[in-house]
C-alpha atoms as a PDB file:
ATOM      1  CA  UNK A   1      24.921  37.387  10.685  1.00  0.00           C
ATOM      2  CA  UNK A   2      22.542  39.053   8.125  1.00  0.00           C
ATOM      3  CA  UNK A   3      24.736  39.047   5.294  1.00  0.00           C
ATOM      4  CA  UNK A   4      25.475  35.138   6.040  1.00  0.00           C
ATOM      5  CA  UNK A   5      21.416  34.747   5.737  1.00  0.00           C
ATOM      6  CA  UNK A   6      21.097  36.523   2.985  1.00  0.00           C
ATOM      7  CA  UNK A   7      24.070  34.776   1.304  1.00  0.00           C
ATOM      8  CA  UNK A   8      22.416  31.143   2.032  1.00  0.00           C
ATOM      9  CA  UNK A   9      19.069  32.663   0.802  1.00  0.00           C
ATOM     10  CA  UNK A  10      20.660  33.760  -2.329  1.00  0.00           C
ATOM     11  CA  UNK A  11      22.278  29.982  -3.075  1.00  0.00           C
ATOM     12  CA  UNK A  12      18.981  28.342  -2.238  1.00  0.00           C
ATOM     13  CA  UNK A  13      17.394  30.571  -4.958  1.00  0.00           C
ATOM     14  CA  UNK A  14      19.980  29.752  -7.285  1.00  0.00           C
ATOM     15  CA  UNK A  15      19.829  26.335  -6.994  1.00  0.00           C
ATOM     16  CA  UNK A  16      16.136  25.965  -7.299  1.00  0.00           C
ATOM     17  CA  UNK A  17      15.792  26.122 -11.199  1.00  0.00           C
ATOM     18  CA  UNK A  18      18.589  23.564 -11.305  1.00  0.00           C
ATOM     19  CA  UNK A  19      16.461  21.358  -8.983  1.00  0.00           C
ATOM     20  CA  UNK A  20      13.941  21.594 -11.239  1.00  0.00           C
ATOM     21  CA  UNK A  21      15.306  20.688 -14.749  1.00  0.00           C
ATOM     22  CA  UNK A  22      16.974  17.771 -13.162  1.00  0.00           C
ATOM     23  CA  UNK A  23      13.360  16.092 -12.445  1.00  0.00           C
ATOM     24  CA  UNK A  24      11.849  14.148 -15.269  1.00  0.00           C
ATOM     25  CA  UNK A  25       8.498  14.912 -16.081  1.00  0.00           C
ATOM     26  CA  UNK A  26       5.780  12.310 -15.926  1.00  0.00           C
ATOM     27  CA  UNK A  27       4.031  10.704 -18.365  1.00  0.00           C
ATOM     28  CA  UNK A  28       0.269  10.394 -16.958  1.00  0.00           C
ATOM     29  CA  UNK A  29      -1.725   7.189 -19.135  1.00  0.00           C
ATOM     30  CA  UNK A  30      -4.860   6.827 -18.541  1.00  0.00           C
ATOM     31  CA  UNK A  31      -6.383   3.402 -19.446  1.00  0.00           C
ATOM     32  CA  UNK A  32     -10.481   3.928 -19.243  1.00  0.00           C
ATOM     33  CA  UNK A  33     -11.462   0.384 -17.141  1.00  0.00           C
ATOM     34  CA  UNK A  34      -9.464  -2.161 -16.336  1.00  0.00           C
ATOM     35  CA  UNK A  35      -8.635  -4.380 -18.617  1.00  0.00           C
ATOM     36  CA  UNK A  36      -6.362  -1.914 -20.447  1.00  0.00           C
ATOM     37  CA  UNK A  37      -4.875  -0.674 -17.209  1.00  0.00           C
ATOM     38  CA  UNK A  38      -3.865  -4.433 -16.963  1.00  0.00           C
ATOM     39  CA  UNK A  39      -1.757  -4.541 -20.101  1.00  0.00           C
ATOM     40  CA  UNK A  40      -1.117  -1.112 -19.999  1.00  0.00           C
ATOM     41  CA  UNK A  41       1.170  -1.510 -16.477  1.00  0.00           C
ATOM     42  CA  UNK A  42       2.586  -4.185 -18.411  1.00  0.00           C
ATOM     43  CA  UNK A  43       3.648  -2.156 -21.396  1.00  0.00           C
ATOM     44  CA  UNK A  44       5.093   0.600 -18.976  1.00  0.00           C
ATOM     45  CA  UNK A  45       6.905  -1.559 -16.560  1.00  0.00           C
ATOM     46  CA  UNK A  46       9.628  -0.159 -14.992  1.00  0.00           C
ATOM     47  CA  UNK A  47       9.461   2.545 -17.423  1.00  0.00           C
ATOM     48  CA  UNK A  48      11.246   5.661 -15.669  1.00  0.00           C
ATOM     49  CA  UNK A  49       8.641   8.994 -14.968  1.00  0.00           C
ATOM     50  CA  UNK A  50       5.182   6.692 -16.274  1.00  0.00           C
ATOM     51  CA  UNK A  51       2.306   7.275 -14.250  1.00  0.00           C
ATOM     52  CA  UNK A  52      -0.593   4.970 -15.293  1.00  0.00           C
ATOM     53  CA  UNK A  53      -4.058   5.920 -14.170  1.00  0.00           C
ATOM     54  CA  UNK A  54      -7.578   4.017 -14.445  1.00  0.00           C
ATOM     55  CA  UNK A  55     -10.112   5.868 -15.303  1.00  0.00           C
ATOM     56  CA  UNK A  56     -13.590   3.975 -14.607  1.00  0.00           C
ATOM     57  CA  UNK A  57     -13.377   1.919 -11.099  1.00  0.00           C
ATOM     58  CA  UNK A  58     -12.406  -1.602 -11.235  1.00  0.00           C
ATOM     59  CA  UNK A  59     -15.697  -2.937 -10.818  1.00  0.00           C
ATOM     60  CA  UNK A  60     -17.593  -0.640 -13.141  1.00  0.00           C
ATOM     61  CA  UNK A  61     -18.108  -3.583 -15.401  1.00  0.00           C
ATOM     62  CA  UNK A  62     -18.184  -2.839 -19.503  1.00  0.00           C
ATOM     63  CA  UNK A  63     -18.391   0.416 -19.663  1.00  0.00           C
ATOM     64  CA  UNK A  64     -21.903   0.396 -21.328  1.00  0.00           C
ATOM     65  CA  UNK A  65     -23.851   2.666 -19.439  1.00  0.00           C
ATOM     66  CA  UNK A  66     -20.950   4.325 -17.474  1.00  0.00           C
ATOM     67  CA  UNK A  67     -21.439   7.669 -16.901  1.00  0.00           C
ATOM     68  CA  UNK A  68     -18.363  10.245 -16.303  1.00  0.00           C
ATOM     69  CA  UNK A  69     -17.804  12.513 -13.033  1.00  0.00           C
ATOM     70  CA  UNK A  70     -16.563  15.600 -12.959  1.00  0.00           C
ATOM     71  CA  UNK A  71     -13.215  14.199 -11.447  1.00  0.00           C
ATOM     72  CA  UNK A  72     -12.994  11.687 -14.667  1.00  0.00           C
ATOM     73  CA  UNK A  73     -12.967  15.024 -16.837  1.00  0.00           C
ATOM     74  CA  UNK A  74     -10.239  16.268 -15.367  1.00  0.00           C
ATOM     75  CA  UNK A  75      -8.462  13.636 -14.808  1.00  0.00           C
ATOM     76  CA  UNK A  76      -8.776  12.764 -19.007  1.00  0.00           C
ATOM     77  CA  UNK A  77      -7.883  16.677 -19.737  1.00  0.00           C
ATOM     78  CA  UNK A  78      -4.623  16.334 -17.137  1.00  0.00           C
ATOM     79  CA  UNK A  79      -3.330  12.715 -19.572  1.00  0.00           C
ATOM     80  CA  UNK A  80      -1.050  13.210 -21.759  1.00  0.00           C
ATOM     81  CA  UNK A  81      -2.650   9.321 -23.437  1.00  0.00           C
ATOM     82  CA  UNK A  82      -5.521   8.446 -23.049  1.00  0.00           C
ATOM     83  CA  UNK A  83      -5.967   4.303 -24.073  1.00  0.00           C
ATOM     84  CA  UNK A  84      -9.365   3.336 -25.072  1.00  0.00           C
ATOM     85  CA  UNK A  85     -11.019   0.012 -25.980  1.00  0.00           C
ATOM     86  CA  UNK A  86     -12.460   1.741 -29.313  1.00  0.00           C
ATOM     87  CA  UNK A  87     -14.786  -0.893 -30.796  1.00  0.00           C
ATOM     88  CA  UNK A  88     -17.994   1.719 -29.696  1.00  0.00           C
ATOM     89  CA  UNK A  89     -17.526   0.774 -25.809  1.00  0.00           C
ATOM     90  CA  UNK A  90     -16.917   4.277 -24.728  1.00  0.00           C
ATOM     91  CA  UNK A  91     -19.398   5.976 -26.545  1.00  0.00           C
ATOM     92  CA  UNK A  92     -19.632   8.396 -23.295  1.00  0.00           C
ATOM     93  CA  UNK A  93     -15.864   9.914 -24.492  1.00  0.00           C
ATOM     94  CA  UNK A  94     -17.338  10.786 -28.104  1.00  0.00           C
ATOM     95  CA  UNK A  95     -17.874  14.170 -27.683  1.00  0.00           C
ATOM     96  CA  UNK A  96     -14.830  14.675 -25.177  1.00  0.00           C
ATOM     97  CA  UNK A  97     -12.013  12.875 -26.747  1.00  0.00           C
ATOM     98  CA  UNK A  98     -11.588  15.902 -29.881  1.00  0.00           C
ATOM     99  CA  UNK A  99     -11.525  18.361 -27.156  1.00  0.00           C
ATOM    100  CA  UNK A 100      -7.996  16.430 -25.561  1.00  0.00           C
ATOM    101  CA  UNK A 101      -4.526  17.359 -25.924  1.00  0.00           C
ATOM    102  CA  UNK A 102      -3.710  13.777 -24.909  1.00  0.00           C
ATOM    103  CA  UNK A 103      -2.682  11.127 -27.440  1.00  0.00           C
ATOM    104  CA  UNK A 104      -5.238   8.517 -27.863  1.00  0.00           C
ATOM    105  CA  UNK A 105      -4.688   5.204 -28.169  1.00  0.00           C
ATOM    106  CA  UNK A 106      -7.600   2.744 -29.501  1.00  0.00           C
ATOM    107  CA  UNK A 107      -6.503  -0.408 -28.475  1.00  0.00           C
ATOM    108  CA  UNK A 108      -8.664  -2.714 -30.384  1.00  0.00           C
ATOM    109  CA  UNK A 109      -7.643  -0.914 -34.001  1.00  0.00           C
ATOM    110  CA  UNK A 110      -6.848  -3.621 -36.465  1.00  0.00           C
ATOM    111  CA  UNK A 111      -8.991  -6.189 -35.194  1.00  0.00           C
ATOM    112  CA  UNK A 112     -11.507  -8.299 -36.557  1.00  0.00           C
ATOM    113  CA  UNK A 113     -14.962  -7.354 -34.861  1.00  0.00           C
ATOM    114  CA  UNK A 114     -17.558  -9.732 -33.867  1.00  0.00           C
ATOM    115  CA  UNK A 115     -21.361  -8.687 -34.508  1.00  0.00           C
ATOM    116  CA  UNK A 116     -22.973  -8.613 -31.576  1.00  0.00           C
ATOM    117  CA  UNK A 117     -25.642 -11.348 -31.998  1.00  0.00           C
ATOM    118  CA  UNK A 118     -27.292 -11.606 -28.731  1.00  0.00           C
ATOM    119  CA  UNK A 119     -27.974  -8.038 -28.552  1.00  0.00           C
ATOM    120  CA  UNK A 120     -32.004  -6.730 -29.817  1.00  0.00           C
ATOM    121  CA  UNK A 121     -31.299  -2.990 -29.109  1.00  0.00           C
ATOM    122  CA  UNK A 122     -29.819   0.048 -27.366  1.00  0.00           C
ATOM    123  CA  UNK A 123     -26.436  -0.082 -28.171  1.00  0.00           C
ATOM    124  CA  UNK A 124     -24.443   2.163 -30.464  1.00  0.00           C
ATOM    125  CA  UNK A 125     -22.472   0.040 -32.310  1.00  0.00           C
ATOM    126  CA  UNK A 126     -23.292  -3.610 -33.927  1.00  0.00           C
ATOM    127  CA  UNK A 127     -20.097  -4.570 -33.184  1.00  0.00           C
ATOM    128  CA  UNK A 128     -19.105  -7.070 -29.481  1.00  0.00           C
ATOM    129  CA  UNK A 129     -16.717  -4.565 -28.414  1.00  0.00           C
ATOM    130  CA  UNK A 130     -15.378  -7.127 -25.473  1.00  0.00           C
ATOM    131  CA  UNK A 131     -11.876  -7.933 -27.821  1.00  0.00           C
ATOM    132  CA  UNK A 132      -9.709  -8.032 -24.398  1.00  0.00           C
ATOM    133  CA  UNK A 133     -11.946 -11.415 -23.168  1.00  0.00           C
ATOM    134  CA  UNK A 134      -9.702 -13.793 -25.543  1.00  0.00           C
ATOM    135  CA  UNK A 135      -6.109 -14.623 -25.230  1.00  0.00           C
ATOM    136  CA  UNK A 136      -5.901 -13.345 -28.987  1.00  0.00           C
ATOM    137  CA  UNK A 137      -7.889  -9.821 -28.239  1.00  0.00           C
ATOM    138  CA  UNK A 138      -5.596  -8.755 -25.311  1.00  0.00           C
ATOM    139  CA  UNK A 139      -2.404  -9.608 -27.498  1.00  0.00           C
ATOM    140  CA  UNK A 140      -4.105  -7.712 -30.353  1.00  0.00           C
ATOM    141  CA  UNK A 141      -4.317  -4.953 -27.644  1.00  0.00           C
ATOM    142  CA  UNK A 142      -1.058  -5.023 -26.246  1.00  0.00           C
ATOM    143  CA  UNK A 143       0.698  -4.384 -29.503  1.00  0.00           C
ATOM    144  CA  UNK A 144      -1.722  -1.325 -29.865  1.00  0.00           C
ATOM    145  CA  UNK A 145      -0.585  -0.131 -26.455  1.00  0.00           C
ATOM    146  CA  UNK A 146       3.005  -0.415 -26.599  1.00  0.00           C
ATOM    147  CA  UNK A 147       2.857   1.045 -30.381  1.00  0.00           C
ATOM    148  CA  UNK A 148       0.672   3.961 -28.556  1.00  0.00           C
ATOM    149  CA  UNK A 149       2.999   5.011 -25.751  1.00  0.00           C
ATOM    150  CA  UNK A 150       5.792   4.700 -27.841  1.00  0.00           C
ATOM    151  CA  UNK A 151       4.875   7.434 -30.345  1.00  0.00           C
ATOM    152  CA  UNK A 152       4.086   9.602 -27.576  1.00  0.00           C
ATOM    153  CA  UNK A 153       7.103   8.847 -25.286  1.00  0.00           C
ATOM    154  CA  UNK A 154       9.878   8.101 -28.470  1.00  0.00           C
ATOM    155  CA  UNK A 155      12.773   8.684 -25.778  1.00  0.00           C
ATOM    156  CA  UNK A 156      10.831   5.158 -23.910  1.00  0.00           C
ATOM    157  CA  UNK A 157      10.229   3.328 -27.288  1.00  0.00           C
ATOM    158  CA  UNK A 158      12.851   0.747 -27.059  1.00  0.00           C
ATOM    159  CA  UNK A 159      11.601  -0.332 -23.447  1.00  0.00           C
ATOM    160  CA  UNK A 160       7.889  -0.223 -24.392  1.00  0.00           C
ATOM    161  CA  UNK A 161       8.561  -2.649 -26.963  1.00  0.00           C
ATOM    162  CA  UNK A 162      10.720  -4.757 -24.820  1.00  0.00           C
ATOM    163  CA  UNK A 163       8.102  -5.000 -22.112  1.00  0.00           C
ATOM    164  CA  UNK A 164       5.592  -6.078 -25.255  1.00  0.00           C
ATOM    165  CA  UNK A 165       7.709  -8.295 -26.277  1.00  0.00           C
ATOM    166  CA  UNK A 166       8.101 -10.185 -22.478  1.00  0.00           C
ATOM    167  CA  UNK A 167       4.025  -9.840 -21.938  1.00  0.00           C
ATOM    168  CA  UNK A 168       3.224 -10.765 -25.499  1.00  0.00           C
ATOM    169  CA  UNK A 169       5.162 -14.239 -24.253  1.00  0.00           C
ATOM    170  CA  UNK A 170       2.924 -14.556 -21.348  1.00  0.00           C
ATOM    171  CA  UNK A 171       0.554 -14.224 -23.006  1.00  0.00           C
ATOM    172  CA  UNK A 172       1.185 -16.982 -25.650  1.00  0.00           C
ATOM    173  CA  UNK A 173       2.035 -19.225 -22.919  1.00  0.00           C
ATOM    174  CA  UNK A 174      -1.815 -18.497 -21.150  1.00  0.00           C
ATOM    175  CA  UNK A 175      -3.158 -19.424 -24.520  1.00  0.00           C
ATOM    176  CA  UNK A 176      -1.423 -22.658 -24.740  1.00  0.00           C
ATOM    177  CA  UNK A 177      -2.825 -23.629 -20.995  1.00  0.00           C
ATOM    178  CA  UNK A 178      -6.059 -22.768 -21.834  1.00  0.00           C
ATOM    179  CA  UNK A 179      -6.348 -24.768 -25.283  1.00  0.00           C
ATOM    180  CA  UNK A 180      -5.212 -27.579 -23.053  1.00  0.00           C
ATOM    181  CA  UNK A 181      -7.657 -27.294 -21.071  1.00  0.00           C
ATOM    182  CA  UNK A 182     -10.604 -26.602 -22.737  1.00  0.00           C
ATOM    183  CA  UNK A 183      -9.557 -29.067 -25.789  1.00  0.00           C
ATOM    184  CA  UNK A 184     -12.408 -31.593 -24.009  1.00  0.00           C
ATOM    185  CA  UNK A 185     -15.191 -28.955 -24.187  1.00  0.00           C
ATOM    186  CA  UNK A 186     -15.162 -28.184 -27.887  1.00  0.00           C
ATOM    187  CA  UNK A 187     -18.301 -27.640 -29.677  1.00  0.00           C
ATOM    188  CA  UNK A 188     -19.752 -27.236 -25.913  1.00  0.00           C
ATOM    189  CA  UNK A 189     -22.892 -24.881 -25.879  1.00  0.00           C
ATOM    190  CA  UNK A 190     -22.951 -22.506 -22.853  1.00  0.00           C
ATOM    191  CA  UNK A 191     -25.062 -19.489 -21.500  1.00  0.00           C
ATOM    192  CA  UNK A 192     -23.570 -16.370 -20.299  1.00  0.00           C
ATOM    193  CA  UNK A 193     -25.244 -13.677 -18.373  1.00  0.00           C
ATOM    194  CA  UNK A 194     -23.812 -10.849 -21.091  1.00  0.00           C
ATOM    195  CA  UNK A 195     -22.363 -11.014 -24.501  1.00  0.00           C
ATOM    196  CA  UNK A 196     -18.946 -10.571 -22.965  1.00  0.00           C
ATOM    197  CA  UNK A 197     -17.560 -13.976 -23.918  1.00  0.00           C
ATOM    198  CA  UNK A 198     -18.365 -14.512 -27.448  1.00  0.00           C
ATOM    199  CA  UNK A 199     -14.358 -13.576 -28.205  1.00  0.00           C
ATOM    200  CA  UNK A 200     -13.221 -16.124 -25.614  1.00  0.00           C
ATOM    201  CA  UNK A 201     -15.749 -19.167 -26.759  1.00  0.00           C
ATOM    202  CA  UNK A 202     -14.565 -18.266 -30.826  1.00  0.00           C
ATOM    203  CA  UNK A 203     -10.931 -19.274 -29.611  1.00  0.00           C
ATOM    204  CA  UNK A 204     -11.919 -21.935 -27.878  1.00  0.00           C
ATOM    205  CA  UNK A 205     -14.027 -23.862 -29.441  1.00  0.00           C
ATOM    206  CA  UNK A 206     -17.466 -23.075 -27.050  1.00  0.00           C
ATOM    207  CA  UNK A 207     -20.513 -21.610 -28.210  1.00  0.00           C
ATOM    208  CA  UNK A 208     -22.586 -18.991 -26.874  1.00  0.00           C
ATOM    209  CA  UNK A 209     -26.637 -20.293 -27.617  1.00  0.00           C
ATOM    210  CA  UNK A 210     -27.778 -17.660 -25.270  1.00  0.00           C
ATOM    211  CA  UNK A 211     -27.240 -14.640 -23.001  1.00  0.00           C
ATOM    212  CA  UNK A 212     -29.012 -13.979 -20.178  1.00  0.00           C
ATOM    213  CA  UNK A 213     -29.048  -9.922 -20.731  1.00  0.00           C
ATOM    214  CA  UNK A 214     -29.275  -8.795 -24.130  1.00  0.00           C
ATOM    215  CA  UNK A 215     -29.623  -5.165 -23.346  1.00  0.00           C
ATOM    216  CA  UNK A 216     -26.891  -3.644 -20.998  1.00  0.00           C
ATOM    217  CA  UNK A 217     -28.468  -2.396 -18.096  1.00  0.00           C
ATOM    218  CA  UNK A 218     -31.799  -3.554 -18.599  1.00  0.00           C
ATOM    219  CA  UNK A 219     -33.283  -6.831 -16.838  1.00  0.00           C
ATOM    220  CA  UNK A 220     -34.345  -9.406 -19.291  1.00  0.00           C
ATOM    221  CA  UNK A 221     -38.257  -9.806 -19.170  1.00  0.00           C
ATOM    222  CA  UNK A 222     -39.971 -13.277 -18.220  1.00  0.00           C
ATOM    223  CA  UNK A 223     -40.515 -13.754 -21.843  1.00  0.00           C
ATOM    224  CA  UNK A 224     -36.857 -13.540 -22.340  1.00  0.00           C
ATOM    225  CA  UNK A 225     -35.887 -15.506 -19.988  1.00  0.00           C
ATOM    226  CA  UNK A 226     -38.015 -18.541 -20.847  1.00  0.00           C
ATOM    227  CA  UNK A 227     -36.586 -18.306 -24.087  1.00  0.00           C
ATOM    228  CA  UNK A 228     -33.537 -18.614 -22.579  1.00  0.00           C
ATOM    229  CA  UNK A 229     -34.496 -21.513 -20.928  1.00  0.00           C
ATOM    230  CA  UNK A 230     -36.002 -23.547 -23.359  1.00  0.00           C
ATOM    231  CA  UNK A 231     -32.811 -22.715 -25.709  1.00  0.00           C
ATOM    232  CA  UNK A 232     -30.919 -24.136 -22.697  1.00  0.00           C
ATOM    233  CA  UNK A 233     -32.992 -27.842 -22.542  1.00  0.00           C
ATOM    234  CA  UNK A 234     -32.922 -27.700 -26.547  1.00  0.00           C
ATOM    235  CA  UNK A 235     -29.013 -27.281 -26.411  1.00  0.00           C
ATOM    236  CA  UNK A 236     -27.921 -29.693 -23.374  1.00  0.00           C
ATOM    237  CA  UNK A 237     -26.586 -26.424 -21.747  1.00  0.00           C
ATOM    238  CA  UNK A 238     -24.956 -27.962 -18.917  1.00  0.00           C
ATOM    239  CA  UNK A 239     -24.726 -24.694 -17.135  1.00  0.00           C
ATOM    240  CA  UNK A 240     -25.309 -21.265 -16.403  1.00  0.00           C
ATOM    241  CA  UNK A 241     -22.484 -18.372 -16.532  1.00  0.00           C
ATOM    242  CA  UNK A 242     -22.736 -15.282 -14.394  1.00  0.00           C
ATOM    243  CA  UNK A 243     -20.903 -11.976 -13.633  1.00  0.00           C
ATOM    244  CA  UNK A 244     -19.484 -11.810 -10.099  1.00  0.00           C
ATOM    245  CA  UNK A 245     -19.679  -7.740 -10.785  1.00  0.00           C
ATOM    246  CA  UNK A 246     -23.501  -8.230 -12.117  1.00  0.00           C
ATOM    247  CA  UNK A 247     -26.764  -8.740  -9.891  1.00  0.00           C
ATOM    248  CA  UNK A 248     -27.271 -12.561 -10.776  1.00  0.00           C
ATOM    249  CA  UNK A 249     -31.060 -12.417  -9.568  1.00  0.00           C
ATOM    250  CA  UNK A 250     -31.788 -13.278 -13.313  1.00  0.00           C
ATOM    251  CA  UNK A 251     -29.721 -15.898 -13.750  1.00  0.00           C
ATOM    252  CA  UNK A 252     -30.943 -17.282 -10.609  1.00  0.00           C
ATOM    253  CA  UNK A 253     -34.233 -17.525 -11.740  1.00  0.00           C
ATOM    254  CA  UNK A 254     -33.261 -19.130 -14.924  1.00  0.00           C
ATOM    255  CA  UNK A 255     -31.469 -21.915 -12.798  1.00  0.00           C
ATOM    256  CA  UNK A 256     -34.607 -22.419 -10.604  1.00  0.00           C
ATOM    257  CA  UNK A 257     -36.434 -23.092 -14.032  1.00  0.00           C
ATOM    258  CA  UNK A 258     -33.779 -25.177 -15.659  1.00  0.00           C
ATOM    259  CA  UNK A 259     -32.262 -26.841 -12.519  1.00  0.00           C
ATOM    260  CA  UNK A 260     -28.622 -26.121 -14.249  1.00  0.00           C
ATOM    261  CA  UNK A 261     -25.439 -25.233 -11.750  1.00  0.00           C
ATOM    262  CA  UNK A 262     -24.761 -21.578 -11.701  1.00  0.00           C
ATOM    263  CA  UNK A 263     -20.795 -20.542 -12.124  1.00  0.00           C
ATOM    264  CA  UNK A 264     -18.851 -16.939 -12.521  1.00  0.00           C
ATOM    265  CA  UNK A 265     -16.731 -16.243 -15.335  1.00  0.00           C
ATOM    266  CA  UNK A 266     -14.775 -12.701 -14.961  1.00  0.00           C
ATOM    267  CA  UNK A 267     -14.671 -10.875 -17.954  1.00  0.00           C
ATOM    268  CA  UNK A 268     -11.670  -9.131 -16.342  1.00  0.00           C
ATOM    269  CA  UNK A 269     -13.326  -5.749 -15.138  1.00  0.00           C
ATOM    270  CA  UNK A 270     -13.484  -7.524 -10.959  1.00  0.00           C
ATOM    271  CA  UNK A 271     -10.230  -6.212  -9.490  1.00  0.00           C
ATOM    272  CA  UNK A 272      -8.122  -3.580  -7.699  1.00  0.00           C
ATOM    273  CA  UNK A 273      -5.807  -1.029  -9.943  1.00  0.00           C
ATOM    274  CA  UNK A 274      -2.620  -2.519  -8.273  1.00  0.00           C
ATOM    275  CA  UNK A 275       0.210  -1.224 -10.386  1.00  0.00           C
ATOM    276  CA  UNK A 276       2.025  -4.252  -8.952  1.00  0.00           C
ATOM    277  CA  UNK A 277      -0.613  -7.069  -9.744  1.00  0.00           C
ATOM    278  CA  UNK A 278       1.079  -7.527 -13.291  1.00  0.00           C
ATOM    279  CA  UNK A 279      -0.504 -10.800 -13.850  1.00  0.00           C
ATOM    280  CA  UNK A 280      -3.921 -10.029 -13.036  1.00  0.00           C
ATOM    281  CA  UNK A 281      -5.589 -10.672 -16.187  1.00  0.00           C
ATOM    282  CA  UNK A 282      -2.994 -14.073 -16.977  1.00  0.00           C
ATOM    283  CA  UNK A 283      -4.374 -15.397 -13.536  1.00  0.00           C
ATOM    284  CA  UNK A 284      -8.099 -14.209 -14.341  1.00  0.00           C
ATOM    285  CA  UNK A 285      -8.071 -15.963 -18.106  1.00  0.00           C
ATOM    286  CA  UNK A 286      -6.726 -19.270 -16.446  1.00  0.00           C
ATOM    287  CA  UNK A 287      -9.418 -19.253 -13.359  1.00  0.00           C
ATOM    288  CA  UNK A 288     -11.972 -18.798 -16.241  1.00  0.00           C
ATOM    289  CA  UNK A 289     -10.673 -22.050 -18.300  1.00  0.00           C
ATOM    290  CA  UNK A 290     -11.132 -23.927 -14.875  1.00  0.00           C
ATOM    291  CA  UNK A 291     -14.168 -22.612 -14.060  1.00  0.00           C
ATOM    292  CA  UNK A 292     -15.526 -23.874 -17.325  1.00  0.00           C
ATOM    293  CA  UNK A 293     -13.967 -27.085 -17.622  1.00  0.00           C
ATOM    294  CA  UNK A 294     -15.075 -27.920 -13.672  1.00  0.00           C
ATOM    295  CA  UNK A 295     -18.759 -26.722 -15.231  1.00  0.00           C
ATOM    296  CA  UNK A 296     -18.544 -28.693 -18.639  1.00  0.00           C
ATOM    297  CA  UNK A 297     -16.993 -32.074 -17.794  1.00  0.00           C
END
């Protein structure tokens, strides 16, 4: 009896190492807010052994003023990519990023930056880092992310590219739906609550007189905001645009003083991480060119 246990102890041992080389090892992404998760899930689909993790909560917003736990640090130090937005959004990875073993992927490299024209001061960077909120930006991005992934995973590069490909077609067929919709509000002024859609009205023919928060974070004084409202009665502004992940209390105030209709646009940062919802930011983009045209005409 004991040399039967031993003998099945012995196999089990044996077989353990071969156990082991036969798993794949997984390739953790970590996209740092949402947006990028969003194409990044896209990029990786039904890639084998790709495990793709948001870093900032869905509803963090922007990433302005976020501020990094303790679990976000080790959950950066554990990727093996990291995926940023680049264009001086995460300005709270600076210091941390050249202490990573991860490769890391700056999905808006390449692109053409807007100056951010609303804003007076605090941020780091002149540039309107919010490239994803146009059809254009998050196409831009996507070709970033699959070029990204597939330097660090060359055995996946082939599907990577493939799944670009496939979302890069979505994509172009979003873009087409919204320039048919929006066609009728060209040369439309609007007023947003942040500078988040300056990318989006550029495309689109829309322009951006005014934003309701010109420093991220900080409530716009009542001198501010009756500049914002005269701008709005000089322009025609037919309406105002908030945030649904922003206090609106502003914004409400400005429609009390203008009498203008108050809507929400999603710059794509309200959602769940649903490695499943692949067409999260396709079904966001369109429910912003409704929301717009059911505000504008």
């Amino acid at each position: 009896m004991l040399k039967r246990c031993l003998a099945a102890l012995l196999c089990a041992c044996l077989c353990l190492p071969a156990c082991g080389c036969a798993q794949e090892e997984t390739l953790t992404v970590t996209a740092t807010f949402y947006p990028l998760y969003l194409t990044a899930i896209n990029i990786a689909r039904d890639v084998e052994g790709v495990e793709i993790v948001c870093l900032a909560p869905p509803q963090a917003g922007c990433l302005h003023d976020y501020q990094m736990t303790a679990a976000d640090r080790c959950a950066l130090a554990d990727s093996d990519v990291v995926i940023q937005n680049g264009a001086g959004l995460e300005a709270f990875l600076d210091e941390l990023l050249p202490t990573l073993t991860a490769t890391v992927v700056d999905a808006s490299a390449g692109v053409t930056l807007l100056e951010d024209a609303h804003h007076e001061h605090g941020h780091e960077t002149a540039c309107n880092p919010h490239v994803w909120v146009s059809v254009a930006g998050a196409m831009a991005q996507a070709r970033n992310i699959a070029d990204g992934l597939a330097q660090a995973d060359p055995a996946h590069a082939q599907a990577y590219k493939a799944n670009c490909e496939a979302y890069l077609a979505s994509l172009e067929e979003l873009q087409e739906q919204m320039h048919a919709l929006l066609a009728p509000c060209e040369g439309m002024p609007i007023i947003t609550f942040h500078a988040a859609f300056d990318y989006l009205a550029q495309e689109f023919g829309l322009r951006v007189v005014a934003v309701v928060e010109t420093d991220a974070g900080s409530a716009p004084s009542a001198q501010e905001l009756a500049n914002v409202a005269e701008i709005a009665r000089e322009e025609g502004v037919k309406a105002l645009f908030a945030e649904p992940q922003y206090d609106d209390a502003s914004v409400d105030i400005l429609a009390r003083e203008t009498g203008l209709p108050v809507y929400l646009l999603d710059p794509v940062v309200s959602g769940e991480a649903d490695a499943e919802d692949y067409d999260a930011y396709l079904r966001i983009m369109l429910e912003n060119a409704q929301t717009l045209c059911e505000a504008l005409l």
